[in-house]
Protein backbone atom coordinates (compact mmCIF):
# COMPACT_ATOMS: atom_id res chain seq x y z
CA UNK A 1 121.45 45.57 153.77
CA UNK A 2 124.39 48.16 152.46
CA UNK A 3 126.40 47.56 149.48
CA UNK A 4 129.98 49.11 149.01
CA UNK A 5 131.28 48.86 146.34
CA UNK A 6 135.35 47.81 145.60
CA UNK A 7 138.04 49.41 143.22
CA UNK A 8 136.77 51.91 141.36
CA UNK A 9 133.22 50.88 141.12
CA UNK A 10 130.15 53.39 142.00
CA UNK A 11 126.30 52.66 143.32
CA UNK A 12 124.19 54.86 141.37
CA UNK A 13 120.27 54.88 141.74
CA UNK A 14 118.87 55.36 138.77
CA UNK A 15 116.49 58.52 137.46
CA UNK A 16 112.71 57.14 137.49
CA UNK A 17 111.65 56.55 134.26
CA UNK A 18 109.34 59.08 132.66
CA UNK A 19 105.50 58.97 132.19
CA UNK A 20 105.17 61.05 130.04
CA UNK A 21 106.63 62.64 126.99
CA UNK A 22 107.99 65.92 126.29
CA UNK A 23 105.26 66.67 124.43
CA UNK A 24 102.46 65.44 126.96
CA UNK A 25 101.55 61.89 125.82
CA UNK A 26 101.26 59.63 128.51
CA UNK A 27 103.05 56.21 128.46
CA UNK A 28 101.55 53.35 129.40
CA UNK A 29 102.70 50.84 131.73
CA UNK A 30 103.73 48.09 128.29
CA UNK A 31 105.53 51.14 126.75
CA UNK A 32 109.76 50.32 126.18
CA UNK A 33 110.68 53.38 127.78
CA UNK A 34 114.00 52.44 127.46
CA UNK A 35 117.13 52.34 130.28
CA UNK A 36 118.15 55.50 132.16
CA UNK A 37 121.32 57.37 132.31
CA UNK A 38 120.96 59.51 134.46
CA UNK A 39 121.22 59.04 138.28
CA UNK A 40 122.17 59.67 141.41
CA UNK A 41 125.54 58.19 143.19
CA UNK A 42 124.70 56.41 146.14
CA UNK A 43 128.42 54.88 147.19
CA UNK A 44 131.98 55.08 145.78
CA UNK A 45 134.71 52.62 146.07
CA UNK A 46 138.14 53.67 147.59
CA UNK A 47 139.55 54.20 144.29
CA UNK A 48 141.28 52.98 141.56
CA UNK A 49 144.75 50.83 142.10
CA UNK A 50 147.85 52.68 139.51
CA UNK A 51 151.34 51.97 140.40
CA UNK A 52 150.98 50.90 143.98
CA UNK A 53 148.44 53.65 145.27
CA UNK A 54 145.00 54.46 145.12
CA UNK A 55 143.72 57.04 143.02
CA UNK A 56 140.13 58.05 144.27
CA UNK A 57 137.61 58.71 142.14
CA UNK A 58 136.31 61.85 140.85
CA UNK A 59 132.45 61.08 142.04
CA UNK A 60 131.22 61.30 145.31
CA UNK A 61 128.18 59.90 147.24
CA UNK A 62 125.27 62.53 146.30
CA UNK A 63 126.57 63.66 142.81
CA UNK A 64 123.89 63.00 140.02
CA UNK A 65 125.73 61.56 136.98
CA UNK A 66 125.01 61.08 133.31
CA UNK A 67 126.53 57.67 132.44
CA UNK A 68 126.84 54.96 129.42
CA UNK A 69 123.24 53.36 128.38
CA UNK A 70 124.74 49.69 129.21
CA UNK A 71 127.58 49.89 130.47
CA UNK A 72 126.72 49.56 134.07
CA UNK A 73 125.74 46.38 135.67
CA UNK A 74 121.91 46.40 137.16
CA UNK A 75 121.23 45.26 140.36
CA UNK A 76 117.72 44.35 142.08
CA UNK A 77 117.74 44.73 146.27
CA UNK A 78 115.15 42.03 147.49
CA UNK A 79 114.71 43.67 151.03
CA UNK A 80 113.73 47.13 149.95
CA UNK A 81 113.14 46.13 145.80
CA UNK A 82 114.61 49.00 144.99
CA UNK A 83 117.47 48.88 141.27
CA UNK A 84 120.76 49.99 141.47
CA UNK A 85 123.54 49.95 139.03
CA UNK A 86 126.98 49.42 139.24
CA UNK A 87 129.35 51.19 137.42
CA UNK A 88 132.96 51.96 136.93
CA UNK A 89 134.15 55.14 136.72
CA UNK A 90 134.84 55.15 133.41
CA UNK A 91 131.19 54.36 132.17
CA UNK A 92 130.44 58.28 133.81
CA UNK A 93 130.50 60.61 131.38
CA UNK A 94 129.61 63.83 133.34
CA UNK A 95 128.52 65.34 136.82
CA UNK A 96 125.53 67.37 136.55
CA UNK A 97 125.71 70.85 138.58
């Protein structure tokens, strides 16, 4: 199944969660580890609607993106169980290089 999103929305695949801290300590599986927010953009959206036209977005497909803790909107594929979230543009904060 393939999911595109609409508007100004973006698929992002979030960063696996870590295992381990900084400092070595492992987590176990019970551990909050908290939500990422980091990922990487899987599909864009055409773009944004603003006076009649479409503005496209400033992410592409492949970018890896910091974005807001809960902003996005978390989604759980039952053919491959893989998460996703969706976004919109303006809960990405940055592109990382």
């Amino acid at each position: 199944m393939k999911i595109k999103p609409l508007g100004d929305n973006v698929l992002i695949e979030p960063e696996k969660e870590k295992e381990k801290t900084d400092g070595g300590i492992l987590l176990p599986d019970t551990a909050e580890r908290g939500r990422p927010e980091k990922g990487k953009v899987v599909a864009v959206g055409p773009g944004k609607m603003k006076g009649g036209k479409i503005v496209p977005l400033e992410v592409k497909k492949g970018d890896t993106v910091l974005f807001t803790k809960y902003g996005p909107t978390e989604i759980k594929m039952v053919d491959n169980k893989k998460e996703y979230l969706v976004a919109k543009q303006d809960d990405i904060l940055a592109i990382i290089e």
